[in-house]
Protein backbone atom coordinates (compact mmCIF):
# COMPACT_ATOMS: atom_id res chain seq x y z
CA UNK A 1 132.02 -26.04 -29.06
CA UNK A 2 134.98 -27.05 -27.03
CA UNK A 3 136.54 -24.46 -24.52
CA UNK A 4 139.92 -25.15 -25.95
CA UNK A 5 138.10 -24.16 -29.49
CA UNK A 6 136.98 -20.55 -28.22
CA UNK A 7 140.52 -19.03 -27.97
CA UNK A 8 140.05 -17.32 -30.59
CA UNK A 9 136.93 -15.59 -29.49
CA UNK A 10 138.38 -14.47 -26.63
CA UNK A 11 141.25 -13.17 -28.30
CA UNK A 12 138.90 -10.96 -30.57
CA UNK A 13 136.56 -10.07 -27.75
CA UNK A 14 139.68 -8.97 -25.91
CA UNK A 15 141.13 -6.85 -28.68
CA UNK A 16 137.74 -5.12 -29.14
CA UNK A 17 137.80 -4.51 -25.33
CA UNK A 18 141.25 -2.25 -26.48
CA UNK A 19 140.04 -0.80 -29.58
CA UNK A 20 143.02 -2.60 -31.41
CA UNK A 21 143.03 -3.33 -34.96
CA UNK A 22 142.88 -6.49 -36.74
CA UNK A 23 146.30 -5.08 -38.22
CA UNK A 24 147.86 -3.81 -35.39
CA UNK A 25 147.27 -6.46 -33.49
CA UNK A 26 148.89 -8.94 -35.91
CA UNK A 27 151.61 -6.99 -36.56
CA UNK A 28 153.03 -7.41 -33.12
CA UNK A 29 151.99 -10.65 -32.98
CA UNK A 30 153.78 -10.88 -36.05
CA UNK A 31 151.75 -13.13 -38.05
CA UNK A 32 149.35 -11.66 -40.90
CA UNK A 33 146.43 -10.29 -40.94
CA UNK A 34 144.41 -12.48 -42.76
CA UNK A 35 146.28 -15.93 -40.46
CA UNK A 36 144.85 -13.81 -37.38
CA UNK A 37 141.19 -13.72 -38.68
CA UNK A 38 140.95 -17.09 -39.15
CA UNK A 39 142.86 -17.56 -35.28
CA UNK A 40 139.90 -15.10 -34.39
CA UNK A 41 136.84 -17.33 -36.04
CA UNK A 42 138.38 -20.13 -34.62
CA UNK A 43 139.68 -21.88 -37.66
CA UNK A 44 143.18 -21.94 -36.95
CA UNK A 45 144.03 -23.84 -33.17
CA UNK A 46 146.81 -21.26 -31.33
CA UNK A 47 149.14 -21.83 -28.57
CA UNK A 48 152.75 -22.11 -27.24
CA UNK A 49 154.78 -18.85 -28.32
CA UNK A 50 152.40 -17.14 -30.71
CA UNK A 51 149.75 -17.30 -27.82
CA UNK A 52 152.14 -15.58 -25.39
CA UNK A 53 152.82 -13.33 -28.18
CA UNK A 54 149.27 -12.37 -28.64
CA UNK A 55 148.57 -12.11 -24.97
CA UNK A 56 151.55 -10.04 -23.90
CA UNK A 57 149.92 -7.47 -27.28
CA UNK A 58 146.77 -7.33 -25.67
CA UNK A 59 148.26 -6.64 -22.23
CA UNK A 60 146.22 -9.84 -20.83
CA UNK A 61 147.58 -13.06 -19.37
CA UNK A 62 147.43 -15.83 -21.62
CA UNK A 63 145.33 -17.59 -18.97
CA UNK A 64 142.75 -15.56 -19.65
CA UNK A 65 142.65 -16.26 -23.56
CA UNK A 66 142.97 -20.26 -23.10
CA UNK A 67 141.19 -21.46 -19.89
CA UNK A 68 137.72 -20.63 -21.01
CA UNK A 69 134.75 -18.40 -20.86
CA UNK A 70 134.53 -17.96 -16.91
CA UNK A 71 138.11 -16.40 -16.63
CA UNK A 72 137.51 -13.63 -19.90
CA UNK A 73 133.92 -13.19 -18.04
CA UNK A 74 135.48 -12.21 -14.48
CA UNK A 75 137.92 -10.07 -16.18
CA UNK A 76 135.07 -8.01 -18.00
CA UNK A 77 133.32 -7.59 -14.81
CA UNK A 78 136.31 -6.21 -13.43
CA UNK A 79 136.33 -4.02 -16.37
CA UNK A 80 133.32 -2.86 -15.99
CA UNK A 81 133.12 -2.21 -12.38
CA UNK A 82 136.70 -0.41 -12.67
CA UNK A 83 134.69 2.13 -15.19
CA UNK A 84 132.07 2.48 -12.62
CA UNK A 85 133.57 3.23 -9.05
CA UNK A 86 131.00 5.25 -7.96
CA UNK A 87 128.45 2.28 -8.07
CA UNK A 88 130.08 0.26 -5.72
CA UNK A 89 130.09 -2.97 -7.44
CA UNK A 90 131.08 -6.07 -4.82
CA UNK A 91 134.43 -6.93 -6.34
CA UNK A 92 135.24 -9.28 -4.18
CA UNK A 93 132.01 -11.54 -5.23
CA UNK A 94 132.47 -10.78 -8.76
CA UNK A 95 133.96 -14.67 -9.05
CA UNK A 96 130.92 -16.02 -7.11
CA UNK A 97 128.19 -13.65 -9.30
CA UNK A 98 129.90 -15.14 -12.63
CA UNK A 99 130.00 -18.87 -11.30
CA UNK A 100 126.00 -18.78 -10.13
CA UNK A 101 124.61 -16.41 -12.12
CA UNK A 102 126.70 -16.49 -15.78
CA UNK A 103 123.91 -15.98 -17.69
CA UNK A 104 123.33 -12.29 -15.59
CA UNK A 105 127.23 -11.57 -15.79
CA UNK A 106 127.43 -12.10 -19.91
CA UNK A 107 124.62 -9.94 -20.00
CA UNK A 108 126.35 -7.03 -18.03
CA UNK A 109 129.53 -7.38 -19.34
CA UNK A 110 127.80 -7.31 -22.75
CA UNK A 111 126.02 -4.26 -22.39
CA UNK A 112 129.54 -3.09 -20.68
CA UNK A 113 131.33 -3.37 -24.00
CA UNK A 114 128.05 -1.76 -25.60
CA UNK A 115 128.08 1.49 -23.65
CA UNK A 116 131.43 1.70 -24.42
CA UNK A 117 131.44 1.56 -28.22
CA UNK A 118 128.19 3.29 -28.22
CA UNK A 119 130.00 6.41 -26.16
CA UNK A 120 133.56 6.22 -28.74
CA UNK A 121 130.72 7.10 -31.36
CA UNK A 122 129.22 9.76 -29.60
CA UNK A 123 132.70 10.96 -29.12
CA UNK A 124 134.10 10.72 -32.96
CA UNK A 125 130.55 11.91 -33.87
CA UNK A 126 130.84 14.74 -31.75
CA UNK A 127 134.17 15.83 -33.02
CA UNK A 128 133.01 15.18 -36.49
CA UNK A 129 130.31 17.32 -36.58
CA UNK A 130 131.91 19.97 -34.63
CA UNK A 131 134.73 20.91 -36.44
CA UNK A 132 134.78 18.44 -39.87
CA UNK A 133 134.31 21.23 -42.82
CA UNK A 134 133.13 18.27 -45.37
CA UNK A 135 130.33 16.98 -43.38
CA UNK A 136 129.28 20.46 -42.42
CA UNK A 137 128.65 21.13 -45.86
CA UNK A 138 127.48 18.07 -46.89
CA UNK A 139 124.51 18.64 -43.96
CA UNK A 140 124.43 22.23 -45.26
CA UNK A 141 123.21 21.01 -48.46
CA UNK A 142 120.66 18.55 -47.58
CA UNK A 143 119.06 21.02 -45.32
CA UNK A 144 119.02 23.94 -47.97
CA UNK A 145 117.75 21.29 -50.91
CA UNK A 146 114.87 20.20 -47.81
CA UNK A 147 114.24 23.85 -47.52
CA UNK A 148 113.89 24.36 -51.32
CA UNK A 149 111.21 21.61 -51.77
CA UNK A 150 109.13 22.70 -49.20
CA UNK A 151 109.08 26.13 -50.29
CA UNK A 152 108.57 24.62 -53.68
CA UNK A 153 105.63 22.28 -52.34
CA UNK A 154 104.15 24.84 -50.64
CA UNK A 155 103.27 27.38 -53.45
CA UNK A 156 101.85 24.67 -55.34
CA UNK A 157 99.77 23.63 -52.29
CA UNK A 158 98.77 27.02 -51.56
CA UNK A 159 98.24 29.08 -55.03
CA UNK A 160 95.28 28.81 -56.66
CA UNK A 161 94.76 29.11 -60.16
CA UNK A 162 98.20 28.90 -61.01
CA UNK A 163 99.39 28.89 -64.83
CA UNK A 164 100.35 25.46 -66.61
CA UNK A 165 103.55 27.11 -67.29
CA UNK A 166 104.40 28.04 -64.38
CA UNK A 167 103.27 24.50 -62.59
CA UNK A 168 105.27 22.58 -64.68
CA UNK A 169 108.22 24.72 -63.88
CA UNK A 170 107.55 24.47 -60.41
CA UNK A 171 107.12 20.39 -61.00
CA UNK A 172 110.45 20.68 -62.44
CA UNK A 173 112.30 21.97 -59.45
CA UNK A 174 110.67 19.62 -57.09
CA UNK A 175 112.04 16.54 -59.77
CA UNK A 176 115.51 18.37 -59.68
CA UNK A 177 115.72 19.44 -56.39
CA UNK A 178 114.41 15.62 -55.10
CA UNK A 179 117.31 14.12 -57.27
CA UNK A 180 119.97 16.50 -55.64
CA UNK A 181 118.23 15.37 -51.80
CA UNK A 182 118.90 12.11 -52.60
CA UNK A 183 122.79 12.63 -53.99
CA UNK A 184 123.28 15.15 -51.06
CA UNK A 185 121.81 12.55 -48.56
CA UNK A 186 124.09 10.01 -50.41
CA UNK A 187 127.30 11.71 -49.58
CA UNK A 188 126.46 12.51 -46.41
CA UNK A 189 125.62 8.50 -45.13
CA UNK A 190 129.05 8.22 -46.87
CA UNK A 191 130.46 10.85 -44.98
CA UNK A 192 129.75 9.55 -41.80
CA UNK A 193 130.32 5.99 -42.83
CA UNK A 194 133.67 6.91 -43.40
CA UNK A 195 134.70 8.12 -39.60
CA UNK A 196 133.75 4.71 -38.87
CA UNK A 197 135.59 2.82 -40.69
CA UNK A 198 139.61 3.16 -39.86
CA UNK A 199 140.27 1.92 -43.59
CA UNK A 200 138.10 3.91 -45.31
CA UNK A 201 139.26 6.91 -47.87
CA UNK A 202 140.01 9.65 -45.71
CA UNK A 203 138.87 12.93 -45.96
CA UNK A 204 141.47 15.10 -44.21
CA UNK A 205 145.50 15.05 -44.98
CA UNK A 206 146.00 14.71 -40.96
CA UNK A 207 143.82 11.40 -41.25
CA UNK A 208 146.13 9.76 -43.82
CA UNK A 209 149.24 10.18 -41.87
CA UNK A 210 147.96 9.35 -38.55
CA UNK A 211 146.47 6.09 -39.91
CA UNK A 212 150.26 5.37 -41.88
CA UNK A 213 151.62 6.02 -38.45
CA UNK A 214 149.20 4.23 -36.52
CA UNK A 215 149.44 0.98 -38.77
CA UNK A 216 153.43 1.08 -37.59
CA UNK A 217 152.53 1.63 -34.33
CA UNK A 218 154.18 4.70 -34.45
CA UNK A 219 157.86 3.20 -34.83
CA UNK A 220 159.76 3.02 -38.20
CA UNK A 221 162.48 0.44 -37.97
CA UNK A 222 163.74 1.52 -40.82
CA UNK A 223 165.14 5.03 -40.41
CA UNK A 224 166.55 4.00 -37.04
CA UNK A 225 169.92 4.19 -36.99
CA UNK A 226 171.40 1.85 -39.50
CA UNK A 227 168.08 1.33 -40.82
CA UNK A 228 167.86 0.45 -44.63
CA UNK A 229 165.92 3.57 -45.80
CA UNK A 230 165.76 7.08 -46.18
CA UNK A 231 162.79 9.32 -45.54
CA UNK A 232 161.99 9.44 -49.36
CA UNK A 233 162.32 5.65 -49.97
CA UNK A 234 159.51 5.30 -46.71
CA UNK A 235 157.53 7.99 -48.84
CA UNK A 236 157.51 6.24 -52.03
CA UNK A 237 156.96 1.93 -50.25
CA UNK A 238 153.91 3.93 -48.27
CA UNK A 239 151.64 3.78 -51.64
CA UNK A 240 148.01 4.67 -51.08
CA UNK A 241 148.11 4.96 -47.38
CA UNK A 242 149.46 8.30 -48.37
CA UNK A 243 147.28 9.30 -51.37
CA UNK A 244 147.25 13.29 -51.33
CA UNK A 245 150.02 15.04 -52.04
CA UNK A 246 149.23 17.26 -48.59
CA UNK A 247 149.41 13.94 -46.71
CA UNK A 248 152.82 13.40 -48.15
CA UNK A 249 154.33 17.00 -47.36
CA UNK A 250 153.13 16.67 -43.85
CA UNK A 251 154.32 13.23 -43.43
CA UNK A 252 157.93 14.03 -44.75
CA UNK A 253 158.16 16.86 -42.19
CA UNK A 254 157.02 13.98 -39.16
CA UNK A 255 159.23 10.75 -40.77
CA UNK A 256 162.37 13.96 -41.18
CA UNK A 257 161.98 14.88 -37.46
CA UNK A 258 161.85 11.12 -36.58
CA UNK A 259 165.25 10.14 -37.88
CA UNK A 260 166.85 13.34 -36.95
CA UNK A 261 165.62 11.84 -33.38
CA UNK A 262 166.56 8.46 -34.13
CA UNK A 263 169.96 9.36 -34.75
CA UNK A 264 170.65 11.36 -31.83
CA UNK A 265 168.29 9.45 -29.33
CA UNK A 266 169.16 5.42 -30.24
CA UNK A 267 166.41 3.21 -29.10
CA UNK A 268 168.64 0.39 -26.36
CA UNK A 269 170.57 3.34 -24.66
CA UNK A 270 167.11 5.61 -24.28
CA UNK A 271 165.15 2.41 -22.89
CA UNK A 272 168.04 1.58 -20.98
CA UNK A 273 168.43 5.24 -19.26
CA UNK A 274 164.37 5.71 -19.33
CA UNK A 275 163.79 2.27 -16.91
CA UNK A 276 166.06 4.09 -14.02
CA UNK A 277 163.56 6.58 -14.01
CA UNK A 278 160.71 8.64 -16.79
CA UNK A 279 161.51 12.13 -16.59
CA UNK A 280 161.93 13.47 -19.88
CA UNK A 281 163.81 16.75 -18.89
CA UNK A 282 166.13 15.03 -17.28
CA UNK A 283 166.63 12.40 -20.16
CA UNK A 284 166.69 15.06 -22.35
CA UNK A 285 169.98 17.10 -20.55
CA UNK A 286 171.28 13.58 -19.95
CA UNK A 287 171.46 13.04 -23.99
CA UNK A 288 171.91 16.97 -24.91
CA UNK A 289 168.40 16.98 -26.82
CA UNK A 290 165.38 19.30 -25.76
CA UNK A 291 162.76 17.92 -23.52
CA UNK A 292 160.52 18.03 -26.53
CA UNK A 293 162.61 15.43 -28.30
CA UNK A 294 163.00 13.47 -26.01
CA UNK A 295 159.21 13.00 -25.56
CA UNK A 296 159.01 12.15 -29.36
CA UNK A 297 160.74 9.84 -28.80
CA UNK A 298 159.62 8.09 -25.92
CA UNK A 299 156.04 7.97 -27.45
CA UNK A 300 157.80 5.97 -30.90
CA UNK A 301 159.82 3.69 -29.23
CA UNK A 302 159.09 0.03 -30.97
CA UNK A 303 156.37 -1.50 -28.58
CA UNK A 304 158.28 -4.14 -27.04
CA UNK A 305 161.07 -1.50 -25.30
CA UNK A 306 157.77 1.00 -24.64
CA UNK A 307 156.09 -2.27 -22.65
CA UNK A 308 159.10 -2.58 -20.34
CA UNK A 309 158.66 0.66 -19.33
CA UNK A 310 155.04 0.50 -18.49
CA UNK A 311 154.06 1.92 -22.35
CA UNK A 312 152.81 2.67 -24.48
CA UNK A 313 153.04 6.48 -24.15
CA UNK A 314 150.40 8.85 -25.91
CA UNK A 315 151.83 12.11 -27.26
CA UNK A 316 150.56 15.40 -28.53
CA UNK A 317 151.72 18.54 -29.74
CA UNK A 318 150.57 22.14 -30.92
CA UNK A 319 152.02 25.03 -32.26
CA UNK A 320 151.26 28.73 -30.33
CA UNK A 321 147.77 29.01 -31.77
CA UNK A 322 146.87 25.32 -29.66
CA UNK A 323 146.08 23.37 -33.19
CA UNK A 324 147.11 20.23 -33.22
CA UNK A 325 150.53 19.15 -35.14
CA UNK A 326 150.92 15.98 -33.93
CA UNK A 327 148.79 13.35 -32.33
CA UNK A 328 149.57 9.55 -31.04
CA UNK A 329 146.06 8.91 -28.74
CA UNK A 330 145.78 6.34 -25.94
CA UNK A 331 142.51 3.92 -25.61
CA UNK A 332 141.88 5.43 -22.57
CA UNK A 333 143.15 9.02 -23.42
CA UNK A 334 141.75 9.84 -26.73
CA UNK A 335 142.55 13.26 -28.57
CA UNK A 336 139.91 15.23 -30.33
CA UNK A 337 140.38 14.84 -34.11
CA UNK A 338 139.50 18.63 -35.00
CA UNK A 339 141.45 20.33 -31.84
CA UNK A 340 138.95 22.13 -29.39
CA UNK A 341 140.67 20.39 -26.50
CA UNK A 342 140.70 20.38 -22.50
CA UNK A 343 142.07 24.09 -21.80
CA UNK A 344 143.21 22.20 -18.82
CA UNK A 345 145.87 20.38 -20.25
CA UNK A 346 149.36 21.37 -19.46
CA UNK A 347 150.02 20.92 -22.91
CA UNK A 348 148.34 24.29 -23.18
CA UNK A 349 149.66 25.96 -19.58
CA UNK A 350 152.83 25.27 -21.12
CA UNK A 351 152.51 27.98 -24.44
CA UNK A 352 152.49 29.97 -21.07
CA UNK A 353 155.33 29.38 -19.76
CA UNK A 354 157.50 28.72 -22.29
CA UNK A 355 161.14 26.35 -21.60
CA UNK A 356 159.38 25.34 -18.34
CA UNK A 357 159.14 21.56 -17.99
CA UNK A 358 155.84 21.01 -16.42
CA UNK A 359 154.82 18.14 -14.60
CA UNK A 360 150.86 16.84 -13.68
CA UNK A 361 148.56 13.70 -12.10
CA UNK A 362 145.74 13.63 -14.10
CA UNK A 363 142.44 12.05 -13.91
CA UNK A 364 140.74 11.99 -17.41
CA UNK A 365 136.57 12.80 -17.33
CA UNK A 366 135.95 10.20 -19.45
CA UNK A 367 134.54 6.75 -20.15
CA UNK A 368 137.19 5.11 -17.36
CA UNK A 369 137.90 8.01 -15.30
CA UNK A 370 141.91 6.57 -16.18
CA UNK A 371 144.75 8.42 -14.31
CA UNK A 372 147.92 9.94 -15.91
CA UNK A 373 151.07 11.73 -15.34
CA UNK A 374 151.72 14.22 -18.11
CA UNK A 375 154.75 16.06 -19.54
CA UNK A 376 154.83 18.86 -21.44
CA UNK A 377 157.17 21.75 -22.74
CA UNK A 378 156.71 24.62 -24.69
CA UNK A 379 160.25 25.39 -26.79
CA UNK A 380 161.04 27.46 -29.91
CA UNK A 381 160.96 26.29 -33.41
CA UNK A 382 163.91 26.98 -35.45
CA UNK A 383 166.86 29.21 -34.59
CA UNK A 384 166.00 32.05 -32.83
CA UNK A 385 167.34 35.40 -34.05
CA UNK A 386 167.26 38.63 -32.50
CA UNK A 387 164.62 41.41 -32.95
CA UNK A 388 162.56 38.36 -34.18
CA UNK A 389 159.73 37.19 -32.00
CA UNK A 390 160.14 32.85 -31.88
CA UNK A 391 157.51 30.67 -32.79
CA UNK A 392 156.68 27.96 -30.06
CA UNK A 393 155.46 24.22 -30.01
CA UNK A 394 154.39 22.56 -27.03
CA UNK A 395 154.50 18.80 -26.59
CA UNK A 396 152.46 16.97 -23.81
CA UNK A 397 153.90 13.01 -23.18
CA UNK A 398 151.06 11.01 -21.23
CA UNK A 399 152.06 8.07 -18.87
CA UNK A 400 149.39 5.92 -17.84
CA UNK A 401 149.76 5.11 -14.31
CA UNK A 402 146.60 3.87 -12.54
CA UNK A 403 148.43 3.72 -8.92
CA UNK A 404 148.52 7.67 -8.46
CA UNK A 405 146.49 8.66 -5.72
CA UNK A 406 144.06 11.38 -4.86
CA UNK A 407 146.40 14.24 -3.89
CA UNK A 408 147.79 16.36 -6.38
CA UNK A 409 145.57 14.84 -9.03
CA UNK A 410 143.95 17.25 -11.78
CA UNK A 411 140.84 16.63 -13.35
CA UNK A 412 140.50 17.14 -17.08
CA UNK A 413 138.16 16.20 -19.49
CA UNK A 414 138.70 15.65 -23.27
CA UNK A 415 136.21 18.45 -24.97
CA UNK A 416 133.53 20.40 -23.68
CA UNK A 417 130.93 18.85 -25.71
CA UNK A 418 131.79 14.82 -23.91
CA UNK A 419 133.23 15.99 -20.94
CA UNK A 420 130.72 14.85 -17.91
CA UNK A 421 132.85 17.44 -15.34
CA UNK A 422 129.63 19.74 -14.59
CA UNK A 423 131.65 22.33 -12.40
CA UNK A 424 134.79 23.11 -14.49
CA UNK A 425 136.33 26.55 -14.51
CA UNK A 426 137.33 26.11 -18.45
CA UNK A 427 134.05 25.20 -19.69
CA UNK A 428 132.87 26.72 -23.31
CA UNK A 429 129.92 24.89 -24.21
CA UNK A 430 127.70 22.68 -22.47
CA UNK A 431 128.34 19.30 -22.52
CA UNK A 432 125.95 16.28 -24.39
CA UNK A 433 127.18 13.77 -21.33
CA UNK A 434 125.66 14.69 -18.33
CA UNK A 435 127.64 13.89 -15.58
CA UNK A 436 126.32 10.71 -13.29
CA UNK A 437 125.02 11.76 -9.50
């Protein structure tokens, strides 16, 4: 096959690289879904605009989607030896080890993109089986049904001279207790299944908002100011992506809070104020909004004003007891699904110190080791009355920024249970990722 016919692999290779979606990545592309797939399979030939479209979503120069395998193979090895510092790969003979040895260089930058999608499962895994109540007692059942049988097996094995009557009843409850194995096995495959797959029914309220969210990239055009809907009319056009009637209340709190931002925080005078300089506290006395709002907002600004100021920009908040409210996760910052975060995070030093703007360099324990400054801001919910202790949230804006530099530069992990840090002063649990020598 023709170089100029492999654009399309390289597009999907490189939007696997980012953990994209097929959706997402088509929506700011904006063609559809289904015109992208066949662009990906190589069916439909791509350049001109929608190729600099594509490339400026997946952050790559369009270069390195059109002139061929070599170029997409350099830039993985790049990739890969950016993950791994402390190996020491030659970067400056990375062109020369791809040109004479390509066959050697696919291969590592293969099992490059392996590790990594084999250490995002660990990670979702992890989480999952942590803190997820529905496959806890999914497993709960399979292991008491496995426990029944064998107790069940092992009178018949070891009783002698036992009654008809009471063998057949025994006979019975391994038939029964087999048939509820298998159902109980059933729903726990699907169980798991499902925290693969990013389209898949979703078990948890939290799930079905984040993923409605997510598919918008986190920006609703249309309760911006002047937009064309209200907050009920986006409830009823979002169908099944909100099924449960718990994903619905939740969402109407988030999509109320957005426009209530939107209108005081309009997108072209917040970019335009945010490129002279990201500090949210200040933004936020510059507009008369709370520091909190003003990271909101940053972190759901449509994609192409968050690119010219170096975004996107992940976000999380928490009320006072540290569970999550809100979560928009980076590729290379993700955020626990089931809470049990980083104590380290200044999200968290912030319920602390309440009104306190705090600002941190961070370098995230994690598959990339990527660096970070972080926001964050603890302020009362609600009007505060006296005699009447306030309730707080703290938000936590995270600016990827890969050009900090060793001083003043925090190291955090993501949980205890991935976290490779072997030495850390928070730790609660021991950790399934040993950390490398």
């Amino acid at each position: 096959m023709a170089k100029a016919t492999l654009t399309g692999s390289r597009i999907r290779e490189r939007r696997g690289i980012r953990g994209m979606r097929q959706a997402e990545l088509a929506r700011q592309a904006g063609i559809s879904a289904s015109y992208l797939n066949l662009i990906e399979h190589n069916r439909r030939r791509i350049g001109g605009k929608l190729l600099l479209d594509i490339a400026a979503a997946l952050e790559v120069e369009p270069s390195l989607l059109s002139e061929g395998a070599e170029a997409a193979l350099i830039s993985a090895l790049r990739e890969a030896a950016a993950d791994r510092p402390e190996v020491g790969a030659e970067a400056d003979a990375v062109e020369e080890f791809a040109g004479r040895f390509a066959g050697w260089a696919a291969l590592a930058a293969a099992q490059h993109r392996a590790i990594e999608g084999l250490e995002r499962t660990v990670e979702a895994l992890t989480d999952r089986l942590a803190h997820d109540p529905h496959l806890a007692a999914s497993m709960h059942e399979v292991l008491s049904t496995v426990t029944a049988i064998h107790s069940t097996a092992s009178i018949l094995v070891e009783t002698k001279g036992l009654e008809p009557e009471w063998r057949d009843r025994f006979h019975r409850n391994i038939n029964e207790d087999s048939q509820r194995l298998a159902e109980g096995a059933q729903r726990l495959v699907s169980e798991l299944e499902a925290g693969q797959r990013r389209d898949a029914t979703l078990g948890a309220p939290q799930d079905e908002v984040e993923a409605f969210l997510s598919d918008r990239a986190f920006h609703l055009a249309e309760l911006e100011r002047g937009g064309s809907a209200t907050v009920e009319e986006v409830l009823g056009a979002a169908g099944t992506a909100l099924n449960s009637s718990a994903a619905r209340d939740m969402a109407r709190v988030i999509l109320t809070r957005y426009a209530e931002d939107a209108a005081r925080l309009p997108v072209g005078p917040v970019t335009e104020a945010a490129a002279k300089g990201l500090d949210p506290a200040a933004l936020a006395a510059r507009f008369g909004v709370g520091p909190g709002a003003m990271m909101r907002r940053l972190a759901t600004l449509p994609p192409d004003a968050a690119a010219r100021l170096g975004g996107p920009f992940g976000l999380v908040a928490c009320d006072a007891s540290g569970t999550f409210t809100f979560r928009r996760p980076l590729p290379a910052f993700p955020l626990p699904r089931f809470g049990a975060a980083c104590p380290l995070w200044p999200l968290f030093q912030a319920l602390s110190r309440p009104m306190i703007p705090l600002r941190q360099h961070l370098s995230l324990a994690s598959r990339a080791e990527g660096r970070f400054v972080t926001h964050a801001v603890a302020e009362p919910v609600g009007v505060m009355r006296a005699g009447r202790e306030p309730l707080f949230e703290a938000h936590m804006l995270i600016v990827p920024d890969a050009e900090i530099g060793e001083d003043d530069l925090h190291r955090v992990g993501v949980t205890c249970r991935i976290c490779p840090r072997a030495d850390c002063r928070g730790r609660r649990e021991p950790s399934i990722m040993a950390e490398s020598a």
